[in-house]
Protein backbone atom coordinates (compact mmCIF):
# COMPACT_ATOMS: atom_id res chain seq x y z
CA UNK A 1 -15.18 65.58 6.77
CA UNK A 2 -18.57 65.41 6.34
CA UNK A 3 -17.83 63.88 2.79
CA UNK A 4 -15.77 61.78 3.48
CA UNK A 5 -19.08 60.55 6.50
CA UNK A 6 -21.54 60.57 3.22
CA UNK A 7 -19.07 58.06 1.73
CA UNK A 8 -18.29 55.92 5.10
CA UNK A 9 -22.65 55.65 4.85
CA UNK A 10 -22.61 55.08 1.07
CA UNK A 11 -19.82 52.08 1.52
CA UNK A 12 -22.06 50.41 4.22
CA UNK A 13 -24.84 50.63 2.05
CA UNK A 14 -23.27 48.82 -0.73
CA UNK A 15 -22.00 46.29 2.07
CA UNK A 16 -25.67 45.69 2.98
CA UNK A 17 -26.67 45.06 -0.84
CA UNK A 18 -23.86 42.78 -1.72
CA UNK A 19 -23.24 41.00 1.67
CA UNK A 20 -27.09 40.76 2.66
CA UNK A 21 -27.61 38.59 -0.23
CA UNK A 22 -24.35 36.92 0.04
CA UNK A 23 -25.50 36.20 3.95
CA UNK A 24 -28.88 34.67 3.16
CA UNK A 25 -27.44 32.38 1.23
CA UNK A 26 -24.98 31.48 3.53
CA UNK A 27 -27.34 31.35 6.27
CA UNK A 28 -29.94 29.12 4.40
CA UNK A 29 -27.38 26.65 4.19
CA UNK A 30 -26.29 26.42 7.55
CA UNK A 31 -29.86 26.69 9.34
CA UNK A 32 -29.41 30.67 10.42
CA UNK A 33 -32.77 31.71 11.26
CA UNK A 34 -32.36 35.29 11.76
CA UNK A 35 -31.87 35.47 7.54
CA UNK A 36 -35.46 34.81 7.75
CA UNK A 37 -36.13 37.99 9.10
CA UNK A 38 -38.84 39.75 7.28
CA UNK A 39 -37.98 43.33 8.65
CA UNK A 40 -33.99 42.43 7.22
CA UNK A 41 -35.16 40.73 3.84
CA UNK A 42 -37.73 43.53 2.96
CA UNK A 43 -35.15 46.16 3.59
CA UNK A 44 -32.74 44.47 1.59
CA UNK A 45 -34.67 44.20 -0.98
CA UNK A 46 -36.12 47.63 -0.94
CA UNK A 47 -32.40 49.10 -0.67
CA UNK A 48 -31.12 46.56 -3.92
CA UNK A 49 -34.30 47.55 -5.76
CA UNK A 50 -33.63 51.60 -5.45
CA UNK A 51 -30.64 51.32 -6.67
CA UNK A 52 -31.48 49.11 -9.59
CA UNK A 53 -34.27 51.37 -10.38
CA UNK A 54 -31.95 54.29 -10.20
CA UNK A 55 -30.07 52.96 -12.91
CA UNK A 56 -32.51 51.87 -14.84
CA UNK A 57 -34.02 55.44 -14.93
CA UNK A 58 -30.23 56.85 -15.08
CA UNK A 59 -30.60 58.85 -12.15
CA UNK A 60 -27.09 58.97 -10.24
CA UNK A 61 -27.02 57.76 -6.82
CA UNK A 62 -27.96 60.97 -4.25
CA UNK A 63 -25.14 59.52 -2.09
CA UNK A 64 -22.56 60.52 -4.43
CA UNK A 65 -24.68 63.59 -5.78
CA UNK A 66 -24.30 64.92 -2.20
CA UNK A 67 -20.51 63.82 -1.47
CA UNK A 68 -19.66 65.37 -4.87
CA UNK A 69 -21.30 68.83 -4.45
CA UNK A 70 -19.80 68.67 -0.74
CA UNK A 71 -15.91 68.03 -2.00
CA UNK A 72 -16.59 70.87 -5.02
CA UNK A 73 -15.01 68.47 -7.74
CA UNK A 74 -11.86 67.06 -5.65
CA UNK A 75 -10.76 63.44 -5.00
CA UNK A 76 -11.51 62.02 -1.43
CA UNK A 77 -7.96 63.62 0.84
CA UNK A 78 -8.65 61.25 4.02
CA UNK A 79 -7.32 58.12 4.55
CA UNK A 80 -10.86 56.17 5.06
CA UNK A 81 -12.37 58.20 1.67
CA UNK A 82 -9.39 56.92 -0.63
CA UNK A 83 -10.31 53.59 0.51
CA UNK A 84 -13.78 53.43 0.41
CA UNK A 85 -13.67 55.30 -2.75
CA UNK A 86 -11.36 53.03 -4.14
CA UNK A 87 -13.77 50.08 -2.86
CA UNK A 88 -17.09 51.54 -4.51
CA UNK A 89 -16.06 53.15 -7.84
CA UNK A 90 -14.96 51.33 -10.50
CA UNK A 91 -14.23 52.19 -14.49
CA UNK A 92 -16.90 51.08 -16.83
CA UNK A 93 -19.42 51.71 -19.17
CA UNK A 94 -22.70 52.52 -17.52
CA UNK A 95 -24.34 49.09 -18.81
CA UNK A 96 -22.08 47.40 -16.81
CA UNK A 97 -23.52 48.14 -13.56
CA UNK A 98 -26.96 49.04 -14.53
CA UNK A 99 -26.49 44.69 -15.52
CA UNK A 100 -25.13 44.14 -12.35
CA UNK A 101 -27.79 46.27 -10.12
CA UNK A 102 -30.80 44.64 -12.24
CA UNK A 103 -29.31 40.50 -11.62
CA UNK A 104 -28.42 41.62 -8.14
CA UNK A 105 -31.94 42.59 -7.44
CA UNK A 106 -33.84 39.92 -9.36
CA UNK A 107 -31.62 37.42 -7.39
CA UNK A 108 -32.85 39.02 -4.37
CA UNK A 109 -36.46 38.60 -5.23
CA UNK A 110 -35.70 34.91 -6.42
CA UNK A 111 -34.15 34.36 -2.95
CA UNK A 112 -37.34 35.40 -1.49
CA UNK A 113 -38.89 33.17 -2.92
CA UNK A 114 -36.12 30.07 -2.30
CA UNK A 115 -35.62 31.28 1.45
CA UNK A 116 -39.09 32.83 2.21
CA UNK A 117 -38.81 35.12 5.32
CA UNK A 118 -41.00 33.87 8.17
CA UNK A 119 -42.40 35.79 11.35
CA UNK A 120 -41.68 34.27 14.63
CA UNK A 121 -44.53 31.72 15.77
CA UNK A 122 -46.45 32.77 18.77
């Protein structure tokens, strides 16, 4: 259970990282100041560049370290971790998503600069 918890965290995580970008964007278009947010933008960027760095350094994710050790080698048994794990992990060469972390998080820090965060006046 607790696993299958590490995943449910791990899946959210990757939600924040591909929908927080997906969001500004979104929100810069239709006038959504809250994707200014400098607390939200930073952390986004700070959670996109961790795992780009872990790949780049080919350190696996401690997310799925931990959820691995905790299952002792066998598939996700509960409803919510066959999902999820069907959701985050895909078969590919490494490359692939070390590519896909890197663009992800350099077209986070372009954003920043497109669709600067702002503090609130006053």
């Amino acid at each position: 259970m607790i696993a299958d918890a590490i995943l449910v965290v791990h899946f959210l995580i990757v939600l924040f990282n591909v929908g927080g970008l997906v969001v500004v964007w979104i929100g810069a278009a239709f006038g959504w100041s809250w994707i200014r947010n400098p607390w939200f933008r930073y952390a986004h960027l700070g959670a996109i560049g961790f795992v780009a760095a872990e790949a780049l350094l080919g350190i696996a994710c401690p997310l799925t370290v931990w959820e691995d050790m905790l299952r002792g080698g066998v598939g996700a048994e509960s409803f919510v971790g066959r999902w999820a794990r069907w959701f985050l992990f895909y078969q590919a060469p490494g490359w692939v998503f070390t590519t896909a972390y890197v663009a992800w998080a350099l077209a986070t820090l372009a954003t920043l600069r497109f669709v600067p965060p702002r503090r609130r006046a006053g």
